[in-house]
N, C-alpha and C. Protein backbone atom coordinates (compact mmCIF):
# COMPACT_ATOMS: atom_id res chain seq x y z
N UNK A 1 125.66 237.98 74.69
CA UNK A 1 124.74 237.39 73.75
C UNK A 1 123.48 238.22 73.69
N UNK A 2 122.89 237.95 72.42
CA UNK A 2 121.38 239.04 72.51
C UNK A 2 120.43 237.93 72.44
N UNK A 3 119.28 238.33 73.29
CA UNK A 3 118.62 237.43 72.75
C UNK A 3 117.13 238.08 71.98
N UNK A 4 117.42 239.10 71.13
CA UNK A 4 117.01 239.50 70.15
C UNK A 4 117.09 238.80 68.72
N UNK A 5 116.12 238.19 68.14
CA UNK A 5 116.25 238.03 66.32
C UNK A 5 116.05 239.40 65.72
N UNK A 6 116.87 239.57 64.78
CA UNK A 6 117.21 240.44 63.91
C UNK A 6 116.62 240.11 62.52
N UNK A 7 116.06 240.34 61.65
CA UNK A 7 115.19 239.97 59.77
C UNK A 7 116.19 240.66 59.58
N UNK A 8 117.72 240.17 59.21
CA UNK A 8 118.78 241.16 58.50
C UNK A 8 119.61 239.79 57.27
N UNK A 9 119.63 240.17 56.29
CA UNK A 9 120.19 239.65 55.57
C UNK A 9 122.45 240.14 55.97
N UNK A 10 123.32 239.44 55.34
CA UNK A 10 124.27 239.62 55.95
C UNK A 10 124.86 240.90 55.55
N UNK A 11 124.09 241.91 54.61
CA UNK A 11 124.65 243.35 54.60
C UNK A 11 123.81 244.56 55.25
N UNK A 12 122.95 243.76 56.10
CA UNK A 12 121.88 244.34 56.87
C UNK A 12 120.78 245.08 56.34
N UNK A 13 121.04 244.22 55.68
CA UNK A 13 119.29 244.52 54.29
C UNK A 13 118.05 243.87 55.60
N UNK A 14 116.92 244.74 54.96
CA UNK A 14 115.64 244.27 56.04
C UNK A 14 115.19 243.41 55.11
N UNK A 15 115.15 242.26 55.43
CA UNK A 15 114.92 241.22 54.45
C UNK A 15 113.01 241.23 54.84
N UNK A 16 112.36 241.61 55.67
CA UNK A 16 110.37 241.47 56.18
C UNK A 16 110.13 242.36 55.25
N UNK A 17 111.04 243.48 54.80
CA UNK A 17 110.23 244.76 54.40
C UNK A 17 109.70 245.47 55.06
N UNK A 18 109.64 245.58 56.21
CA UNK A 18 108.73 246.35 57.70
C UNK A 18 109.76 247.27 57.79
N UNK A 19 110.79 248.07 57.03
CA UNK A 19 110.76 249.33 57.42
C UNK A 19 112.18 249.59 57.57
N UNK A 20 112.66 248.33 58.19
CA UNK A 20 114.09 248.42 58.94
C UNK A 20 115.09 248.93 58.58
N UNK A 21 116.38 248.88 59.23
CA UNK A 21 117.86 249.76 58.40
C UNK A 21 117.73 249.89 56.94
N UNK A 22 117.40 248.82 56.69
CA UNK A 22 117.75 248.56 55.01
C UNK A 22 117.78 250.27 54.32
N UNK A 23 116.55 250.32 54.36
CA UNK A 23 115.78 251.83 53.34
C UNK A 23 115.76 252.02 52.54
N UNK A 24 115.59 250.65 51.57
CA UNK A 24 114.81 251.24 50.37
C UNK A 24 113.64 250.09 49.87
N UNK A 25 113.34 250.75 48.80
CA UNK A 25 111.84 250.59 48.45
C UNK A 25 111.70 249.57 47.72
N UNK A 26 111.45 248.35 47.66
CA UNK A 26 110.95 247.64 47.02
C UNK A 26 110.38 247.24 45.58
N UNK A 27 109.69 248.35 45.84
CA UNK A 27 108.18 248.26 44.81
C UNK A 27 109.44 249.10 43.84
N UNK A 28 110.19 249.88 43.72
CA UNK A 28 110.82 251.02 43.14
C UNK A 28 112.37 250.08 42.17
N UNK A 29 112.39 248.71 42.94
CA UNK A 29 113.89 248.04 42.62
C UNK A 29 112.65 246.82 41.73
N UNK A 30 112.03 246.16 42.40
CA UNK A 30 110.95 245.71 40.96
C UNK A 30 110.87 246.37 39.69
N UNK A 31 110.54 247.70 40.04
CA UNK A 31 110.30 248.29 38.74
C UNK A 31 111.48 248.66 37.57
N UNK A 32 112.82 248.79 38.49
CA UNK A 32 113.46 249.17 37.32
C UNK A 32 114.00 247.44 37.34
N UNK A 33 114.05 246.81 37.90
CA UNK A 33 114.33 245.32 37.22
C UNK A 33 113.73 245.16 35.72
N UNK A 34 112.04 245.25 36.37
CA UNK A 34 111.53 245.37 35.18
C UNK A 34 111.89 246.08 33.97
N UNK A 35 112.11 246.97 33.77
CA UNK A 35 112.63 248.13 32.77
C UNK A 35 113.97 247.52 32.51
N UNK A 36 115.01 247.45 33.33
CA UNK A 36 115.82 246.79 32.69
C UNK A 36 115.89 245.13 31.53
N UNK A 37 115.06 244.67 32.23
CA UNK A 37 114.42 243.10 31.83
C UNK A 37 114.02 243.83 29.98
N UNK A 38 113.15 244.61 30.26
CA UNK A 38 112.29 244.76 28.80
C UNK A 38 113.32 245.14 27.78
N UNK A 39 114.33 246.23 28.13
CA UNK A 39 115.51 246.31 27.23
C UNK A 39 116.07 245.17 26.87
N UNK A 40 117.44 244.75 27.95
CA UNK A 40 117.99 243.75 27.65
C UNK A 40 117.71 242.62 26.93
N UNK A 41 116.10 242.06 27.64
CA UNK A 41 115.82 240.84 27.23
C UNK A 41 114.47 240.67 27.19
N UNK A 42 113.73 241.28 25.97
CA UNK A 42 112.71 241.46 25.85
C UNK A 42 111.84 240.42 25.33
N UNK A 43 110.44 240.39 25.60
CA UNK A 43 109.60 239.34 25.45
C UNK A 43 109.22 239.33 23.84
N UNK A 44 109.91 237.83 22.94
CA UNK A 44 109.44 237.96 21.79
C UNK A 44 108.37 237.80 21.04
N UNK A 45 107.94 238.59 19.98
CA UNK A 45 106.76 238.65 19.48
C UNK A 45 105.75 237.79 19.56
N UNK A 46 106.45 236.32 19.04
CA UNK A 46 105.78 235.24 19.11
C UNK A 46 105.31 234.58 20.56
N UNK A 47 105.67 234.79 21.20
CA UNK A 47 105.72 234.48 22.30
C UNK A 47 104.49 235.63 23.50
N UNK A 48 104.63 236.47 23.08
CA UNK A 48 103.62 237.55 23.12
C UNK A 48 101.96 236.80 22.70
N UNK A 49 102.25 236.90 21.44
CA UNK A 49 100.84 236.27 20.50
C UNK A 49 99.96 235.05 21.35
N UNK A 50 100.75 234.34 21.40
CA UNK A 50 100.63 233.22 22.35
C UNK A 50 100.21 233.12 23.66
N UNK A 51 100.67 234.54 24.04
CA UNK A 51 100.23 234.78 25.59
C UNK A 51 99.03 235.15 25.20
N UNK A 52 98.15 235.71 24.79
CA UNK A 52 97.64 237.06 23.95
C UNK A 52 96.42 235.81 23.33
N UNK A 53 97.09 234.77 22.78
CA UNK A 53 95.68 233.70 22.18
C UNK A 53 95.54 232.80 23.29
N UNK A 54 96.29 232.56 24.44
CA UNK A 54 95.95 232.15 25.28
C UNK A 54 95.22 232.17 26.09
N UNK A 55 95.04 233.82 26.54
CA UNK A 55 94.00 234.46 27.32
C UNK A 55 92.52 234.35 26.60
N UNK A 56 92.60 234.42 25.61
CA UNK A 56 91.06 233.85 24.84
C UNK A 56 90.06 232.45 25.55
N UNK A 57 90.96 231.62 26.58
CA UNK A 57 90.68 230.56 27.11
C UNK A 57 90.06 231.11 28.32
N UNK A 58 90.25 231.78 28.72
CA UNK A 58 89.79 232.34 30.17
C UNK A 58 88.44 232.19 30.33
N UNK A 59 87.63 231.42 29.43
CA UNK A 59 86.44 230.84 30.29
C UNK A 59 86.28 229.64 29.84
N UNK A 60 87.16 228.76 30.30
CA UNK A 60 87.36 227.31 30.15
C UNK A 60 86.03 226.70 31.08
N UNK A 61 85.41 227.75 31.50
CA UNK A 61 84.15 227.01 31.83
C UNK A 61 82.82 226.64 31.52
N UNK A 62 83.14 227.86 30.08
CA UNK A 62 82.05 227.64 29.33
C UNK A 62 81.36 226.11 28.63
N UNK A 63 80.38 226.27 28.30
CA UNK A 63 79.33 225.11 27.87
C UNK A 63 80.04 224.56 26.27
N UNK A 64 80.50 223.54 25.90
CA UNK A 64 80.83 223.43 24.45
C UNK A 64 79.35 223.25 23.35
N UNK A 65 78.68 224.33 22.95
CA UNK A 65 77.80 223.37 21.90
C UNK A 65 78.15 222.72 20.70
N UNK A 66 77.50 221.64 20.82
CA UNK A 66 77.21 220.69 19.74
C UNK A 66 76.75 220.97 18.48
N UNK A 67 77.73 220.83 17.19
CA UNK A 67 77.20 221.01 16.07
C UNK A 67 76.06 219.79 15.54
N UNK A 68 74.84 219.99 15.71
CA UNK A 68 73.93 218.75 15.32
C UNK A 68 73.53 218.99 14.06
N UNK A 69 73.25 219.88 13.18
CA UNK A 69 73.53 220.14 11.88
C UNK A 69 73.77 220.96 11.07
N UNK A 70 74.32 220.81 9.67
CA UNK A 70 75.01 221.56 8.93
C UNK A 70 74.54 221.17 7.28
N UNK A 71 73.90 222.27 6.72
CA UNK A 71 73.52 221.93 5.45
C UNK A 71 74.40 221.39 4.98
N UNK A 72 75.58 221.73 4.78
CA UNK A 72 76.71 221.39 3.56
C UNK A 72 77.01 219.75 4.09
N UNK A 73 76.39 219.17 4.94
CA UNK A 73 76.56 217.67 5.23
C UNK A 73 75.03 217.28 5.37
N UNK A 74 74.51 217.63 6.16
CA UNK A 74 73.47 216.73 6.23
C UNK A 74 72.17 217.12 5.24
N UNK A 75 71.72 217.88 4.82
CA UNK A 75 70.96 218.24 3.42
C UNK A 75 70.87 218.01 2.71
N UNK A 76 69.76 217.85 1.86
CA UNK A 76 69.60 217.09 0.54
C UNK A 76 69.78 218.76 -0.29
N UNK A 77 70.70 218.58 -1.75
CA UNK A 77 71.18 219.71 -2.36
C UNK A 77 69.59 220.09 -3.28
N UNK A 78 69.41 220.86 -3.40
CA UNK A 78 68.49 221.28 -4.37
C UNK A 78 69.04 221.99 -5.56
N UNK A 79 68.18 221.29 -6.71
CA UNK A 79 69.17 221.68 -7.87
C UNK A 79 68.73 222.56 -8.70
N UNK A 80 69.75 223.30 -9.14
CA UNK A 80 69.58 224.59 -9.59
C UNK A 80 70.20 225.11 -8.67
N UNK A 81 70.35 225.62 -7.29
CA UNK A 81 70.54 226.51 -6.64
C UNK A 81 71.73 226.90 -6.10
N UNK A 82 72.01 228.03 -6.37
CA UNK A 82 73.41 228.69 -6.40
C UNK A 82 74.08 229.40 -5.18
N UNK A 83 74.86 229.13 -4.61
CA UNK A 83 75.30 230.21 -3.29
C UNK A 83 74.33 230.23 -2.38
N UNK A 84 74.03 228.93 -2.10
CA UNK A 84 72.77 228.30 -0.90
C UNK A 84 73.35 229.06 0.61
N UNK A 85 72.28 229.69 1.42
CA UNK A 85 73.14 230.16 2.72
C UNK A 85 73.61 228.59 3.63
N UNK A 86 74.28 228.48 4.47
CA UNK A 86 74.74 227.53 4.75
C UNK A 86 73.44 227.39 6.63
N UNK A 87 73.68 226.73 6.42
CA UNK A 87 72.21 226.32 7.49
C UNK A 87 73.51 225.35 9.09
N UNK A 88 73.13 226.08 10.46
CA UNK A 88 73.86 225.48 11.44
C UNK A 88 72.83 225.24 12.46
N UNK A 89 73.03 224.66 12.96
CA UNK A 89 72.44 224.36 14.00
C UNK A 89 73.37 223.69 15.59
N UNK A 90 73.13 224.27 17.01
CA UNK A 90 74.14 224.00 17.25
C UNK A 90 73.56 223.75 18.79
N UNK A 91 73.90 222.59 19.72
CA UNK A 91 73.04 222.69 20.83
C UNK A 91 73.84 222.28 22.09
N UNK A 92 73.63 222.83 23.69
CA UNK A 92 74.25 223.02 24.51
C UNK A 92 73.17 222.74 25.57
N UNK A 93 73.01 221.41 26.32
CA UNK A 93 71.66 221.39 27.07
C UNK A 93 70.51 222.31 26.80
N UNK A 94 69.93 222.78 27.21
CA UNK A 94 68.97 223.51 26.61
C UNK A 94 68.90 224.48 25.85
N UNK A 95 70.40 224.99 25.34
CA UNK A 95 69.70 226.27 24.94
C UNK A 95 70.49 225.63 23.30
N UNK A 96 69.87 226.22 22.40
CA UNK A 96 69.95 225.88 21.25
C UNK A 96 69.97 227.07 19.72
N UNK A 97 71.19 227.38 19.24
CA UNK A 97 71.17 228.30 18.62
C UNK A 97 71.02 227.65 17.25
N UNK A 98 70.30 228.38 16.34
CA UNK A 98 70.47 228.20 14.71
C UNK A 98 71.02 229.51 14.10
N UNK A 99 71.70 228.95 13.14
CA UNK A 99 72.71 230.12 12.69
C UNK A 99 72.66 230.23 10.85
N UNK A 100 72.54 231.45 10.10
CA UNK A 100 72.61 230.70 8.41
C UNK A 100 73.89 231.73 8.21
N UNK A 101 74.84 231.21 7.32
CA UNK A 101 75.88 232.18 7.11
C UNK A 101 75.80 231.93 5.79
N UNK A 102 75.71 233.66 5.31
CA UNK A 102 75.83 233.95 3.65
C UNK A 102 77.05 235.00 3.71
N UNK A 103 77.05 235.08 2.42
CA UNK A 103 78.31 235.70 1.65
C UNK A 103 78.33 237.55 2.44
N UNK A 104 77.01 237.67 2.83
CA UNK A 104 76.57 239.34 3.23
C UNK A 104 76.48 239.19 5.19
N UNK A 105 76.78 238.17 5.63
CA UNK A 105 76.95 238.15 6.94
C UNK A 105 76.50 236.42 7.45
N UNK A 106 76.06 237.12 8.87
CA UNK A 106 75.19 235.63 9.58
C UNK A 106 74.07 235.91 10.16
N UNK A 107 72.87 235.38 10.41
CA UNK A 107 71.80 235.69 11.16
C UNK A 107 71.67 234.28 12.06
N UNK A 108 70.76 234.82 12.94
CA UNK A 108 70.30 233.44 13.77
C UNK A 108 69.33 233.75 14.71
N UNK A 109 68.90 232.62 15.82
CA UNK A 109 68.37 232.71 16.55
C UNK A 109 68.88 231.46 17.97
N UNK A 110 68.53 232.18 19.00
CA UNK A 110 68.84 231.68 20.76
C UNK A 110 67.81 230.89 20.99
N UNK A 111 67.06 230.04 21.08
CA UNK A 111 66.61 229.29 21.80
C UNK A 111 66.53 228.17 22.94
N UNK A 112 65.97 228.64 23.72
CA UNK A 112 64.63 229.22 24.17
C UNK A 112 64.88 230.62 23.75
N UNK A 113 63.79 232.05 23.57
CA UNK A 113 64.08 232.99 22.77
C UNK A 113 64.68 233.76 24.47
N UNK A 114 65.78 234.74 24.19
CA UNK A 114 66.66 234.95 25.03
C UNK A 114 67.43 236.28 24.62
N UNK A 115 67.32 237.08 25.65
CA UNK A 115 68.65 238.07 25.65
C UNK A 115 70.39 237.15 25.37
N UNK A 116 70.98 237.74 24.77
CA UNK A 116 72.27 237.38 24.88
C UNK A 116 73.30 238.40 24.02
N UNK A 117 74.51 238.26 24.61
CA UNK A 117 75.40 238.76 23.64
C UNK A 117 75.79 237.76 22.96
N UNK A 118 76.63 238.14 22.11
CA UNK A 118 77.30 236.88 21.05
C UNK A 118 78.57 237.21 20.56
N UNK A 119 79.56 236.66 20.41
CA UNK A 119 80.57 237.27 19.75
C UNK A 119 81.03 236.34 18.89
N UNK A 120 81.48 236.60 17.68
CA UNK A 120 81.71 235.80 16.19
C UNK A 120 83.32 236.04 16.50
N UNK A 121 83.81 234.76 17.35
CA UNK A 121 85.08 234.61 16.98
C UNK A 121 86.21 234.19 16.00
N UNK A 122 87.39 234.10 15.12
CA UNK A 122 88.06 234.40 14.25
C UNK A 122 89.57 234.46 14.35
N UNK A 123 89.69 233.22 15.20
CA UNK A 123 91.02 233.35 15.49
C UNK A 123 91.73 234.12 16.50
N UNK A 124 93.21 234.82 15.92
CA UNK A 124 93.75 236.30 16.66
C UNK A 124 93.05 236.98 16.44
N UNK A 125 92.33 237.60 15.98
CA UNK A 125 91.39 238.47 15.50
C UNK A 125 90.32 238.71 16.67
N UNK A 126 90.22 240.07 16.99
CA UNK A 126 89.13 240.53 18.02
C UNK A 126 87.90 239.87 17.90
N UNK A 127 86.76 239.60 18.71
CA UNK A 127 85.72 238.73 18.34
C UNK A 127 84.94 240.22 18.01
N UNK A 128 83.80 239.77 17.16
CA UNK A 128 82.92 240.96 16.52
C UNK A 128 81.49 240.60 17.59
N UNK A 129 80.94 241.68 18.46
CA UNK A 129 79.76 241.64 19.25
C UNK A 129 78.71 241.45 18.52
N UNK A 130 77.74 240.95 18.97
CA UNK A 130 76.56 241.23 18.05
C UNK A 130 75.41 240.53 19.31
N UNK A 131 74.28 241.76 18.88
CA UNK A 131 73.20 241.35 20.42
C UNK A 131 72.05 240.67 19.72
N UNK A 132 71.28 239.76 20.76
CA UNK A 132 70.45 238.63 20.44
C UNK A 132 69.33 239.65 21.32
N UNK A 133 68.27 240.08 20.28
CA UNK A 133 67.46 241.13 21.04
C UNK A 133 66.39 239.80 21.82
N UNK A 134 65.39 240.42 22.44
CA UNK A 134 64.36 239.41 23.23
C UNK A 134 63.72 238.34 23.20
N UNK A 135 63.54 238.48 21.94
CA UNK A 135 63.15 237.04 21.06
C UNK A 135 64.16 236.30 20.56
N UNK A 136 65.84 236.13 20.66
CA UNK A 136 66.64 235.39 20.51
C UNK A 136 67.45 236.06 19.13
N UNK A 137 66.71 236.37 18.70
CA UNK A 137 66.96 236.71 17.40
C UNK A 137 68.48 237.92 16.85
N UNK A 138 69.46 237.33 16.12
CA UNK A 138 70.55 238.06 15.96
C UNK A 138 71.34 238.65 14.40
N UNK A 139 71.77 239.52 14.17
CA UNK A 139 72.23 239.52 12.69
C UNK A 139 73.81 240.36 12.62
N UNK A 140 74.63 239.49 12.15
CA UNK A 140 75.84 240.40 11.94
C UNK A 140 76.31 240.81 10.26
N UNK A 141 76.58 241.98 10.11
CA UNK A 141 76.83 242.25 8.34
C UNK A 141 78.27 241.74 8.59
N UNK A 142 78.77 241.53 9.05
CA UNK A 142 80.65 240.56 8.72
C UNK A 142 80.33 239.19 8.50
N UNK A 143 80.28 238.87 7.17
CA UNK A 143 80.60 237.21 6.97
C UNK A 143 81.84 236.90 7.77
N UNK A 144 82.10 235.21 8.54
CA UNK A 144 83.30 235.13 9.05
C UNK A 144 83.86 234.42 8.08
N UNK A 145 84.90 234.63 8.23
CA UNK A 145 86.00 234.39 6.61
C UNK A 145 86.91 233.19 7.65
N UNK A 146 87.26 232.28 6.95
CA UNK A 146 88.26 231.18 7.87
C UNK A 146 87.38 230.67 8.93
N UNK A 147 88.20 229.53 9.85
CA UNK A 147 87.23 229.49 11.02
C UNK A 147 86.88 230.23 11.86
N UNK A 148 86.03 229.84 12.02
CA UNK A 148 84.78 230.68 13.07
C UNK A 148 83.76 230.05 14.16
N UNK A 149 83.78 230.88 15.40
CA UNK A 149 83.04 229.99 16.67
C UNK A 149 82.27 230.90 16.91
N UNK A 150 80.98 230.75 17.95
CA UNK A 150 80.60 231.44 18.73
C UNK A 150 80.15 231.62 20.02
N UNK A 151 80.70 233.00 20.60
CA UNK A 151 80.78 232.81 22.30
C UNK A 151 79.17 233.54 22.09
N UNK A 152 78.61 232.61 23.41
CA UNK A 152 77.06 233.38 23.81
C UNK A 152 77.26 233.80 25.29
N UNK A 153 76.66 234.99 25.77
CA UNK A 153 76.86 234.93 27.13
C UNK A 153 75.21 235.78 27.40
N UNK A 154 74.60 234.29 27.98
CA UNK A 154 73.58 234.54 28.29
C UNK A 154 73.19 234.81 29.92
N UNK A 155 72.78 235.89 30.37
CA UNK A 155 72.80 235.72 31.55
C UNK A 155 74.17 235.53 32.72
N UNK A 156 74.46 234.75 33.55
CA UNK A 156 75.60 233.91 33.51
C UNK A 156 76.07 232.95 33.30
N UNK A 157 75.40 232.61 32.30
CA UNK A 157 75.62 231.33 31.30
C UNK A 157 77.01 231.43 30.53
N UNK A 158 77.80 230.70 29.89
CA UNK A 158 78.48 231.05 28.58
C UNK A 158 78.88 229.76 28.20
N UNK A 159 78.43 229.75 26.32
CA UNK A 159 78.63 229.29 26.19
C UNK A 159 79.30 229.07 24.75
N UNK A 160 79.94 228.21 24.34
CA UNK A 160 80.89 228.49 23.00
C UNK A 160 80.65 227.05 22.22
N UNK A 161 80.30 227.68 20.94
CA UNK A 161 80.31 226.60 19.64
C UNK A 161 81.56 225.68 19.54
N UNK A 162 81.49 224.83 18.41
CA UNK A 162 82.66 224.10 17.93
C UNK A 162 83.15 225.45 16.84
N UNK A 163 84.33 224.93 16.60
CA UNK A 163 84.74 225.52 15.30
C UNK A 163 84.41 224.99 13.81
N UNK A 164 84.13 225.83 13.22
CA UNK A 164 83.90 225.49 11.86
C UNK A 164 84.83 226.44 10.55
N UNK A 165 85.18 225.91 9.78
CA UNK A 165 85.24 226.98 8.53
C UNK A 165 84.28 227.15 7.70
N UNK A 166 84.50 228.68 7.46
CA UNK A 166 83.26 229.66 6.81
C UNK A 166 83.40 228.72 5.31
């Protein structure tokens, strides 16, 4: 009898990976799994996308702001006036952005006045950067077309609008 344990699977594979009879590589039989996997039975498009708009969530910790107003609802219309910019307003404990979106882009402002980035999200669609210089203050020439949110990342703050359509 031995009274040795052996890490041997029953064709004397080193089942720890530490080195043993087995001799071979691991990392090297992953990889062509993999490679084989992507031929045979490859990951479909849709299913891709999905992974892909999913990761857009990855800061599920961000702050939601509050849309508290919106010309096209709460405003009295003034008459005569044609292709009015649309007036937002949007608030997240203290910090409080106003936003106007016209046909030639969006402008706004961070308050309290604040460094920040911003990004004008758009769906699948890459988000478009745009910086909130010292005084809060921001301007992007891309009107957002369809719905549209916005991520702020102030500091280590972040925080993200509701959605709206443009």
């Amino acid at each position: 009898m031995h009274d040795e344990v052996r890490d041997e699977g029953p064709l004397g594979d080193d089942l720890d990976g530490d080195g043993g009879d087995g001799g071979f590589d691991i990392e090297l039989l992953e990889e062509e799994l993999r490679q084989a996997a992507a031929i045979w039975d490859p990951v479909p498009a849709e299913l891709q996308q999905i992974a892909v708009e999913a990761f857009a969530l990855h800061d599920l910790d961000a702050r939601i702001a509050e849309l508290t107003f919106d010309s096209l609802v709460d405003a009295i219309p003034v008459r005569g006036a044609t292709d009015a910019p649309r007036m937002l307003t949007f608030r997240a404990g203290e910090v409080t952005v106003d936003v106007e979106v016209t046909a030639q882009g969006l402008m706004g402002q961070v308050l309290p006045p604040q460094q920040a980035r911003i990004e004008v999200l758009g769906g699948p669609q890459t988000a478009v950067p745009v910086e909130a210089d010292a005084m809060g203050r921001f301007a992007g020439d891309a009107p957002p077309h369809g719905p549209f949110a916005l991520r702020l990342r102030t500091g280590g703050e972040v925080v993200v609008t509701e959605w709206l359509r443009a």
